[in-house]
Protein backbone atom coordinates (compact mmCIF):
# COMPACT_ATOMS: atom_id res chain seq x y z
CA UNK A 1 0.00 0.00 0.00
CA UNK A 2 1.12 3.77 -0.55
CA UNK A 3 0.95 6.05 1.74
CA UNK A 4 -1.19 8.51 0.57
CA UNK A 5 0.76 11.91 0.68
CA UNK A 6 -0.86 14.50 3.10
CA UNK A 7 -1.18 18.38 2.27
CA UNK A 8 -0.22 21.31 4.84
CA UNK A 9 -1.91 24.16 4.75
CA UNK A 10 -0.54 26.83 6.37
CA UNK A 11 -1.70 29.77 8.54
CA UNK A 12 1.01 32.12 7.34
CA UNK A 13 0.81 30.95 3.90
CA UNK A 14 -2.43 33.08 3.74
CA UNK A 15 -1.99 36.00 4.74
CA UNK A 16 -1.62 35.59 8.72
CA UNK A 17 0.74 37.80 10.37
CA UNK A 18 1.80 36.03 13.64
CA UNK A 19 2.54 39.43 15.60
CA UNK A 20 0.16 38.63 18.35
CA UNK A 21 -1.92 42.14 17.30
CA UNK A 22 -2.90 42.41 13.74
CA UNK A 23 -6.16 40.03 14.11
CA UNK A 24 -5.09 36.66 11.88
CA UNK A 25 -9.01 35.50 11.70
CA UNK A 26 -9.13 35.39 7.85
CA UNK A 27 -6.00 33.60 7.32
CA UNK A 28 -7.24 31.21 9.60
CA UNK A 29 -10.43 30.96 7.92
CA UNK A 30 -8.87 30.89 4.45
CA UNK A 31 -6.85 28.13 5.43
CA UNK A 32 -9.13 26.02 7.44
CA UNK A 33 -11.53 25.78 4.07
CA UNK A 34 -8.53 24.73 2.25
CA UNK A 35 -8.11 22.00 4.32
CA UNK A 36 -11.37 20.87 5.10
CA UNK A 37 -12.20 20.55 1.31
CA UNK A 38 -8.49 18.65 0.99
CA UNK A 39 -9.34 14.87 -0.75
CA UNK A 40 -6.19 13.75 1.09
CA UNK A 41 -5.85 14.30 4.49
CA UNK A 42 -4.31 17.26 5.31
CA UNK A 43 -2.36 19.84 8.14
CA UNK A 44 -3.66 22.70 9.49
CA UNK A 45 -0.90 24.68 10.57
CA UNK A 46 -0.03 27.26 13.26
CA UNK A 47 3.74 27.68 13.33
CA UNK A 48 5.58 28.91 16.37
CA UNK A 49 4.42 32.62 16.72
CA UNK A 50 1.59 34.42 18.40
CA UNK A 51 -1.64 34.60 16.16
CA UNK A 52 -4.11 37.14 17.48
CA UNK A 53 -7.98 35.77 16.34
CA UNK A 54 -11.36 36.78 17.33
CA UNK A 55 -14.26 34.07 17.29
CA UNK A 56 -14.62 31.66 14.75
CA UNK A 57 -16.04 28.24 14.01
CA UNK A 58 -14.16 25.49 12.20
CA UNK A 59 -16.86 23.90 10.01
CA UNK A 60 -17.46 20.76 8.91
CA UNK A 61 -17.92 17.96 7.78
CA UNK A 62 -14.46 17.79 6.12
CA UNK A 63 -13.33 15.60 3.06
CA UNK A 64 -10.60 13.30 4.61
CA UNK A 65 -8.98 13.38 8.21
CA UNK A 66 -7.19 16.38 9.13
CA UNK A 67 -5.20 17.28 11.78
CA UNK A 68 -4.32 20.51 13.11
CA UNK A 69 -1.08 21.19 14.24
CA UNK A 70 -0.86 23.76 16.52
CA UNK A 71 3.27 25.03 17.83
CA UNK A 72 2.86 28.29 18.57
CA UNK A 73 0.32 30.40 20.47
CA UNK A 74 -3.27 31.21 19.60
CA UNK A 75 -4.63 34.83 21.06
CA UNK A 76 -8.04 35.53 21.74
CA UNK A 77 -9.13 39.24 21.05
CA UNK A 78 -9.94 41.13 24.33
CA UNK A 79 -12.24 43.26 21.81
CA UNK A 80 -15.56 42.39 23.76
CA UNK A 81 -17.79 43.81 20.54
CA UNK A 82 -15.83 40.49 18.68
CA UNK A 83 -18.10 38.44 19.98
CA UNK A 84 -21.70 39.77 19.81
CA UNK A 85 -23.14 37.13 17.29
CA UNK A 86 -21.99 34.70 19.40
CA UNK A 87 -21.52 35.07 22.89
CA UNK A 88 -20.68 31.74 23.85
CA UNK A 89 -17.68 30.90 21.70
CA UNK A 90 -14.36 31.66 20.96
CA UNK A 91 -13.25 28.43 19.11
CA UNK A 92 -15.52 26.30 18.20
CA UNK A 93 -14.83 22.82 16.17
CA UNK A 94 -18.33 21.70 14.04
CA UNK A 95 -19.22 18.82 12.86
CA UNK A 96 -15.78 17.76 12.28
CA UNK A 97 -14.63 13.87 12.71
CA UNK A 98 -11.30 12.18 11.87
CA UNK A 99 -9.78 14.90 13.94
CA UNK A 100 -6.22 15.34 15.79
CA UNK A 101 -5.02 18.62 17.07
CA UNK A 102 -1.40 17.68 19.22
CA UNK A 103 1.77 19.96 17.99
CA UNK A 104 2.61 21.38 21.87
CA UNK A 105 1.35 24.79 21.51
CA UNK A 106 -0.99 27.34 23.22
CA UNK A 107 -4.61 28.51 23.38
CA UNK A 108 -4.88 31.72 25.31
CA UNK A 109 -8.21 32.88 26.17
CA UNK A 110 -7.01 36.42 27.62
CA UNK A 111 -9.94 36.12 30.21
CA UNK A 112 -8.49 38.22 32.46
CA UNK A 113 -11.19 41.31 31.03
CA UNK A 114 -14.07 39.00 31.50
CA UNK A 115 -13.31 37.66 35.05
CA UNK A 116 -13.05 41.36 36.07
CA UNK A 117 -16.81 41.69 34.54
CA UNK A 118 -18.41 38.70 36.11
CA UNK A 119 -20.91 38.85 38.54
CA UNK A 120 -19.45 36.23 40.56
CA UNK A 121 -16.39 38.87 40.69
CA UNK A 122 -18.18 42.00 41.12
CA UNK A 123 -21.21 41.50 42.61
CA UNK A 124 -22.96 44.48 40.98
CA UNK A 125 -22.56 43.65 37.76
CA UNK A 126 -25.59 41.65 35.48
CA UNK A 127 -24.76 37.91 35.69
CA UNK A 128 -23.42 37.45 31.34
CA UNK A 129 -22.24 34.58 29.34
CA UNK A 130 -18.91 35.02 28.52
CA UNK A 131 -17.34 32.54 25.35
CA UNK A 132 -15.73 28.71 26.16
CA UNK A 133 -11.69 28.84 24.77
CA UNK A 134 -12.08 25.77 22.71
CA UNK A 135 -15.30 24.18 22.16
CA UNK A 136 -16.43 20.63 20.48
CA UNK A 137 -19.89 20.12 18.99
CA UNK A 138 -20.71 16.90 17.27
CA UNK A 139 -17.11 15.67 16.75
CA UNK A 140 -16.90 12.13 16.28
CA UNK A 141 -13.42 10.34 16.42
CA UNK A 142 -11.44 12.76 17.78
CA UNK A 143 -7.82 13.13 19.47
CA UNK A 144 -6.44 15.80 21.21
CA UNK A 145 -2.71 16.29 22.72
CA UNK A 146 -0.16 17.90 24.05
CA UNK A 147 -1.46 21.11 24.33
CA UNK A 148 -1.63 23.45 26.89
CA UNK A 149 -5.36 25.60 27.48
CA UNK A 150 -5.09 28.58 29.52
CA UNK A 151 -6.72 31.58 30.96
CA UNK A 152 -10.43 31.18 29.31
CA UNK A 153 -12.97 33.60 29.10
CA UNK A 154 -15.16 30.70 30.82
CA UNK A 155 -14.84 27.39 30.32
CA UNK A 156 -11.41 26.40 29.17
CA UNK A 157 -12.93 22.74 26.86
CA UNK A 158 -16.10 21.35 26.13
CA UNK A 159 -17.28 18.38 24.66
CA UNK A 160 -20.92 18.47 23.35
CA UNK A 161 -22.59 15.78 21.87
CA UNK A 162 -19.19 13.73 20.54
CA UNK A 163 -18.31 10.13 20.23
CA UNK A 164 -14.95 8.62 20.83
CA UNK A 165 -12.71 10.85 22.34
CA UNK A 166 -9.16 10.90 23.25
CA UNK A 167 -7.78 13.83 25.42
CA UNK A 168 -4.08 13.34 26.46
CA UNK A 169 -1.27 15.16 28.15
CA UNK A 170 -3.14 18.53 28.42
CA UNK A 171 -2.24 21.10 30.41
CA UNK A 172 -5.02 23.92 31.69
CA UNK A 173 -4.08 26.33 33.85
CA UNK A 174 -6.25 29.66 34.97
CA UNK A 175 -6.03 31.24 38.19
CA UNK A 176 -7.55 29.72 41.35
CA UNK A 177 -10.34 32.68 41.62
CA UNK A 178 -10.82 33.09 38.19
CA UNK A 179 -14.94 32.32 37.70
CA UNK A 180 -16.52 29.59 36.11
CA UNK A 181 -13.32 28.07 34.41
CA UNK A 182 -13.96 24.89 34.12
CA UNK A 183 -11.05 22.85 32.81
CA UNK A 184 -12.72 20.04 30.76
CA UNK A 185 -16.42 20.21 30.50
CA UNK A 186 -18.38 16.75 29.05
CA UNK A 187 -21.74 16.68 28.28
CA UNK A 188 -23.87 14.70 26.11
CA UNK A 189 -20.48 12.73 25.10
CA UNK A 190 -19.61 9.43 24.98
CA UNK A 191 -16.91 7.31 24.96
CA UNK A 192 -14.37 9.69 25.85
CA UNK A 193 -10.94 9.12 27.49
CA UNK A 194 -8.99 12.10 29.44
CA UNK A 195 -5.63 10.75 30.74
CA UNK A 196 -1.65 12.14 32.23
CA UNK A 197 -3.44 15.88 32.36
CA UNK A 198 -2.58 18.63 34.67
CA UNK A 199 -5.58 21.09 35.53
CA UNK A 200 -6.11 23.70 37.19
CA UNK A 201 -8.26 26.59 37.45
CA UNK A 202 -10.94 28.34 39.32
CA UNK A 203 -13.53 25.98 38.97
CA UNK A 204 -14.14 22.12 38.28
CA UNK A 205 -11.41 20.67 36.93
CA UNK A 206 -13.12 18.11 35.08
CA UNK A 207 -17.19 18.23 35.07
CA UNK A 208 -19.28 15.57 33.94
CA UNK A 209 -23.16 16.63 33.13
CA UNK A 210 -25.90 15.23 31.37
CA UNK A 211 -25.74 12.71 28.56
CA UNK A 212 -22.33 11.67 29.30
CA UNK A 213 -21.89 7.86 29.45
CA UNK A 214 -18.64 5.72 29.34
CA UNK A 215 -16.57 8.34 30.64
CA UNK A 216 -13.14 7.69 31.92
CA UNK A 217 -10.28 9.78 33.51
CA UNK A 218 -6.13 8.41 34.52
CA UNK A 219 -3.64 10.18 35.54
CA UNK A 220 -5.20 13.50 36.24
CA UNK A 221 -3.42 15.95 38.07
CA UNK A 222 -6.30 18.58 39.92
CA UNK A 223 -5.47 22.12 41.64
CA UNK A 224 -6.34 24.52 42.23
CA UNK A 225 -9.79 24.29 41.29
CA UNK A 226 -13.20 22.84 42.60
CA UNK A 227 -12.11 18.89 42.26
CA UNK A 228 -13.46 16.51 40.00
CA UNK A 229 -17.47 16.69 39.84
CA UNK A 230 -20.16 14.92 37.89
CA UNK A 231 -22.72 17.47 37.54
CA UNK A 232 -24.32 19.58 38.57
CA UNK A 233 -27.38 17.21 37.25
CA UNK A 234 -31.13 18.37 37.23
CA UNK A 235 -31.05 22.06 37.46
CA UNK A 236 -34.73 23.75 36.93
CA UNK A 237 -36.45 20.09 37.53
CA UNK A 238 -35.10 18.61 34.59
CA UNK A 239 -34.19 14.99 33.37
CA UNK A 240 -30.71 14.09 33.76
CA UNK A 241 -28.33 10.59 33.08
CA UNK A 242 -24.71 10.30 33.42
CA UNK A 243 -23.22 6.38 33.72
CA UNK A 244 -20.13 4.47 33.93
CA UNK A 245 -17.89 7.27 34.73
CA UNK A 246 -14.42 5.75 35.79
CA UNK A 247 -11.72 7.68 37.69
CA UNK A 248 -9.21 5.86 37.94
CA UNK A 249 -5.76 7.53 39.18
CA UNK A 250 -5.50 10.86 40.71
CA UNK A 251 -3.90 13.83 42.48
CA UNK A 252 -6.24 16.48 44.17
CA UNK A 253 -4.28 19.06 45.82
CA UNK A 254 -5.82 22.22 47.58
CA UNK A 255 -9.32 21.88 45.80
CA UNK A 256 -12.77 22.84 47.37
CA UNK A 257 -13.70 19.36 46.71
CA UNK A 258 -12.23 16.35 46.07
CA UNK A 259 -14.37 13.86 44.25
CA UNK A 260 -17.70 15.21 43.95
CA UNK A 261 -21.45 14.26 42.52
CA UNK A 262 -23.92 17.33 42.90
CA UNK A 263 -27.36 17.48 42.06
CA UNK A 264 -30.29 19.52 42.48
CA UNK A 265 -33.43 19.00 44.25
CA UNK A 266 -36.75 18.79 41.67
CA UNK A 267 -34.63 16.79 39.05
CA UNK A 268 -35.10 13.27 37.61
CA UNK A 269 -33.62 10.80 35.66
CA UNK A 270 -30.34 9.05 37.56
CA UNK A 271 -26.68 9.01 37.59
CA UNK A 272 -25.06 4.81 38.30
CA UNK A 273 -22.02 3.20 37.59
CA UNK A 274 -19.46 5.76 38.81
CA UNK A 275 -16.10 4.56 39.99
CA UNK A 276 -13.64 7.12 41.81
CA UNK A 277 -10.21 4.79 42.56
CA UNK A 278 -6.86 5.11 43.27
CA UNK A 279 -7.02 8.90 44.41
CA UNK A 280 -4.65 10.93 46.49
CA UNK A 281 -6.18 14.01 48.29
CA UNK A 282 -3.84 16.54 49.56
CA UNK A 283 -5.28 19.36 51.59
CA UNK A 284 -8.55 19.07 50.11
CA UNK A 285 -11.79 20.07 51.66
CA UNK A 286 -14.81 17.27 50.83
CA UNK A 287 -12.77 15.25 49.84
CA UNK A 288 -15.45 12.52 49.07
CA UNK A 289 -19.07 14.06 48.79
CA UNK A 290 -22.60 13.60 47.71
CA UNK A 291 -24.33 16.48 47.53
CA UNK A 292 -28.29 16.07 46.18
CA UNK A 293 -29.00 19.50 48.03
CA UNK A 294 -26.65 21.42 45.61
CA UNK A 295 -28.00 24.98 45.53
CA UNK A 296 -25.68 27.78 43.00
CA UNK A 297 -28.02 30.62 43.47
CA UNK A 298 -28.51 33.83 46.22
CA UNK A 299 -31.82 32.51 47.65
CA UNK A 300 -32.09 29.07 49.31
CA UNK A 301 -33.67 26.25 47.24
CA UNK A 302 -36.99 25.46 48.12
CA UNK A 303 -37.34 21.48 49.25
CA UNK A 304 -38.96 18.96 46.25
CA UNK A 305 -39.69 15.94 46.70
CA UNK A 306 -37.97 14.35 43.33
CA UNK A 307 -35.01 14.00 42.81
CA UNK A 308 -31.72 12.41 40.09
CA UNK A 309 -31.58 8.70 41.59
CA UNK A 310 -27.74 8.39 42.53
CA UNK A 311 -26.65 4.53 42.35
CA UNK A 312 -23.64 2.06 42.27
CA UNK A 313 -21.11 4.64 43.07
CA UNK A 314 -17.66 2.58 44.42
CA UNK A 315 -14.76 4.39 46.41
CA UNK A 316 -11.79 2.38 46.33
CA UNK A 317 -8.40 2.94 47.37
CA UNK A 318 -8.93 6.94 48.06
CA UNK A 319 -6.22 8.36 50.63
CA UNK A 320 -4.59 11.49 52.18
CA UNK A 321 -5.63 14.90 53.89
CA UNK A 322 -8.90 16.73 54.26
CA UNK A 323 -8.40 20.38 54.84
CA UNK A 324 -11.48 20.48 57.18
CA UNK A 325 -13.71 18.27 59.29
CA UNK A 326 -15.47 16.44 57.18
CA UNK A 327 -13.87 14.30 54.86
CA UNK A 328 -16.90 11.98 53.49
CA UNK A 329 -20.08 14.10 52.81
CA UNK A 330 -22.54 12.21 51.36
CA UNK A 331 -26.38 13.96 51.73
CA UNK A 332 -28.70 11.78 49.80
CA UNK A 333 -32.59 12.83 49.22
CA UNK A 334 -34.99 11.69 51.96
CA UNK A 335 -37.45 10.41 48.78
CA UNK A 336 -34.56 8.97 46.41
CA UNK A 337 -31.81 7.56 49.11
CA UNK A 338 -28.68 6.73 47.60
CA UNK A 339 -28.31 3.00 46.77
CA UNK A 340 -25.44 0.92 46.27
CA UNK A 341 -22.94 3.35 47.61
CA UNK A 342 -19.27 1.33 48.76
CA UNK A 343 -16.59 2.66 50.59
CA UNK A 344 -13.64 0.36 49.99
CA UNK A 345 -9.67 0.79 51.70
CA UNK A 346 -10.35 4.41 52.13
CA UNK A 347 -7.40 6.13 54.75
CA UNK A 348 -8.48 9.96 55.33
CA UNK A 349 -6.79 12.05 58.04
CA UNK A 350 -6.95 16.09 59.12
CA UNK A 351 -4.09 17.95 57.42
CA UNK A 352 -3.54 19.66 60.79
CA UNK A 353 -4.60 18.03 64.07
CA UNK A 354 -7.65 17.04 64.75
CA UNK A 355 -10.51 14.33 64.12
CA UNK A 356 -11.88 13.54 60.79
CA UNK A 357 -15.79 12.77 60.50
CA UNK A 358 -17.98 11.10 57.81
CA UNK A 359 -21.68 12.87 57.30
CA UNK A 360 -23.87 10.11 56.07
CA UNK A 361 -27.78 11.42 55.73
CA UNK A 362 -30.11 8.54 53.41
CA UNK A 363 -27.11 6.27 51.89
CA UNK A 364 -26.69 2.91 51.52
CA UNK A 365 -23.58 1.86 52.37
CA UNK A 366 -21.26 -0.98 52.07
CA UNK A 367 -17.70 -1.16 53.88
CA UNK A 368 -14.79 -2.78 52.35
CA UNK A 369 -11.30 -3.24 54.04
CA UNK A 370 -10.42 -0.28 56.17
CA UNK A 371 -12.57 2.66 55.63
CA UNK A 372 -11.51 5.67 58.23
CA UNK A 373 -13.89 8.20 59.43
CA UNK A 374 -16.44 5.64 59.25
CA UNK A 375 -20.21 7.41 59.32
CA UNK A 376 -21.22 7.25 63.16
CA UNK A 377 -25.05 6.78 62.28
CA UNK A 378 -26.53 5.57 59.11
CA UNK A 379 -28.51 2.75 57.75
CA UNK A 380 -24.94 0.33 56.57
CA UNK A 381 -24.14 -2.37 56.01
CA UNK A 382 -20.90 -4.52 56.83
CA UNK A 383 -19.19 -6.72 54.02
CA UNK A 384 -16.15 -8.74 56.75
CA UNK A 385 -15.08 -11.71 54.76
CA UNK A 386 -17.50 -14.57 56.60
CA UNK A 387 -20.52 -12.96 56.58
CA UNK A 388 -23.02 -9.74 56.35
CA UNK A 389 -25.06 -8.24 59.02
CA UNK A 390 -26.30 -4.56 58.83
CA UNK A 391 -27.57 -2.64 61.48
CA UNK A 392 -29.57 0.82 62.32
């Protein structure tokens, strides 16, 4: 077999200046078309300078595969009049499958001017969108690496409504108050794989929401940042189902959570299957939590009796510090208890002195191995190796 030759299509062959302040948008336009309409499969190029662009949507679907090679460093405009027709994006990948983007560069979303404007920043300001740095709707067979994501407007990546995904040796970074900066955001995805990624940021570093299913994460480095979180799930009573999430190998460091699934009263539908294993926690507050009271707004949520059914959730092997008290948090719904919940060889202590505690309110529980704090009341039930009893 030949190999069939591939074409490169290159940024600065048309037209782009790579100066980091005359706006490169229609080069990168020009030569994304190129290459999308290649028969062959073809290069996108950025080459190793500084390429100033304002929104735009790579389009497909495209001929053949492409990759896009990325080495140098991708701007976003701090012009916030760029992005009136579409608030919500900065770059956004459409339609496009057969995809790798890898070449070690940068994607800068400048989001310094829109934290500054956020409500969650100043609290007199109107509570705004602001766009996601790199966004992915509809992509099937896609691979990204080796890239490093950093100071987004909002969300730093998103994955909506792709199939077979590979996300490796990415690096986000945004500062640790820096609002709503997600670093990977899946929903509606499946079969995706995120593995040896650092992230962190001022929000989740990896959120997993609706639609998701056969989601796994290894090797995932986490701070600062909000921890890893499925959900939030059922916001304004709606239908919500996330399974077999695996996270398998990671290191939490000085997050607001550790490993977290959040949901909000009124929902429906269910999130099962969910693995968290192999995790160390370093100085991280809630470390392992369950939280179906989860409430993001100024006035207090008013109670409702449905709720997203939370089952088959395993712990296993999860050690290391918890900045406060509490180190296992898990509040289940009085009307939709949490079933099938096991804690197995879990070893949490208090970064500084002092007792840790396990808050267990409507879970059922199963104890594997050695499981410190241990809840202190609770419906549970014991698994030693001869036999089961359970107790009130």
């Amino acid at each position: 077999l030949l190999a069939v030759a591939t074409k490169t299509f290159d940024v600065d062959s048309f037209g782009a200046k790579g100066d980091g302040i005359k706006d490169d948008t229609n080069a990168f336009k020009k030569a994304w078309k190129k290459a999308c309409s290649s028969t062959t499969p073809a290069v996108f190029r950025v080459a190793k300078n500084k390429y100033l662009v304002t929104p735009i949507t790579f389009e497909g679907p495209c001929r053949a595969s492409l990759t896009m090679q990325i080495s140098g460093t991708i701007l976003a405009s701090k012009q916030e009049s760029k992005y009136k027709k579409d608030e919500k994006h900065w770059l956004r990948v459409d339609r496009v499958d057969n995809l790798a983007i890898e070449g070690g560069g940068v994607i800068d979303g400048n989001g310094d001017i829109w934290w500054r404007n956020s409500c969650k920043v100043n609290k007199t300001l109107p509570c705004k969108d602001a766009p996601t740095a790199l966004a992915f709707y509809k992509c099937t067979s896609l691979m990204l690496n080796s890239l490093t994501v950093q100071n987004a407007q909002k969300i730093h990546i998103t994955f909506d409504h792709c199939e077979n995904v590979q996300v490796s040796k990415i690096q986000v970074t945004a500062p640790g108050d820096s609002p709503n900066t997600d670093g990977i955001h899946v929903t509606h995805t499946q079969n995706i794989k995120i593995s040896d990624s650092i992230i962190g940021t001022g929000d989740d570093c990896i959120s997993i929401v609706n639609g998701s299913k056969n989601v796994q994460a290894t090797g995932i480095t986490c701070g600062p940042g909000h921890g890893i979180s499925i959900g939030s799930l059922g916001s304004k009573n709606s239908e919500a189902h996330v399974s077999d999430v695996k996270v398998d190998g990671a290191k939490l460091t000085g997050t607001t959570n550790g490993v977290r699934i959040k949901t909000w009263q009124g929902g429906s539908g269910n999130a099962s299957n969910i693995t968290f294993q192999n995790i160390d926690m370093n100085d991280v507050t809630n470390p392992i939590i369950i939280d179906q009271y989860y409430c993001d707004q100024a006035k207090p949520c008013k109670e409702q009796e449905s709720a997203v059914e939370i089952k088959d959730v395993t712990y296993k092997n999860i050690s290391g510090t918890s900045a406060g008290r509490d180190a296992i948090i898990f509040k289940c719904s009085k009307s939709h208890p949490c079933e099938g919940v096991v804690l197995n060889d879990i070893n949490l202590t208090r970064v500084h002195d002092g007792d840790v505690k396990a808050i267990c309110n409507n879970v059922e529980l199963t104890y594997v191995g050695t499981v410190i704090p241990r809840c202190s009341k609770n419906i549970v039930q014991e698994q030693p190796m001869f036999s089961t009893y359970s107790y009130r």
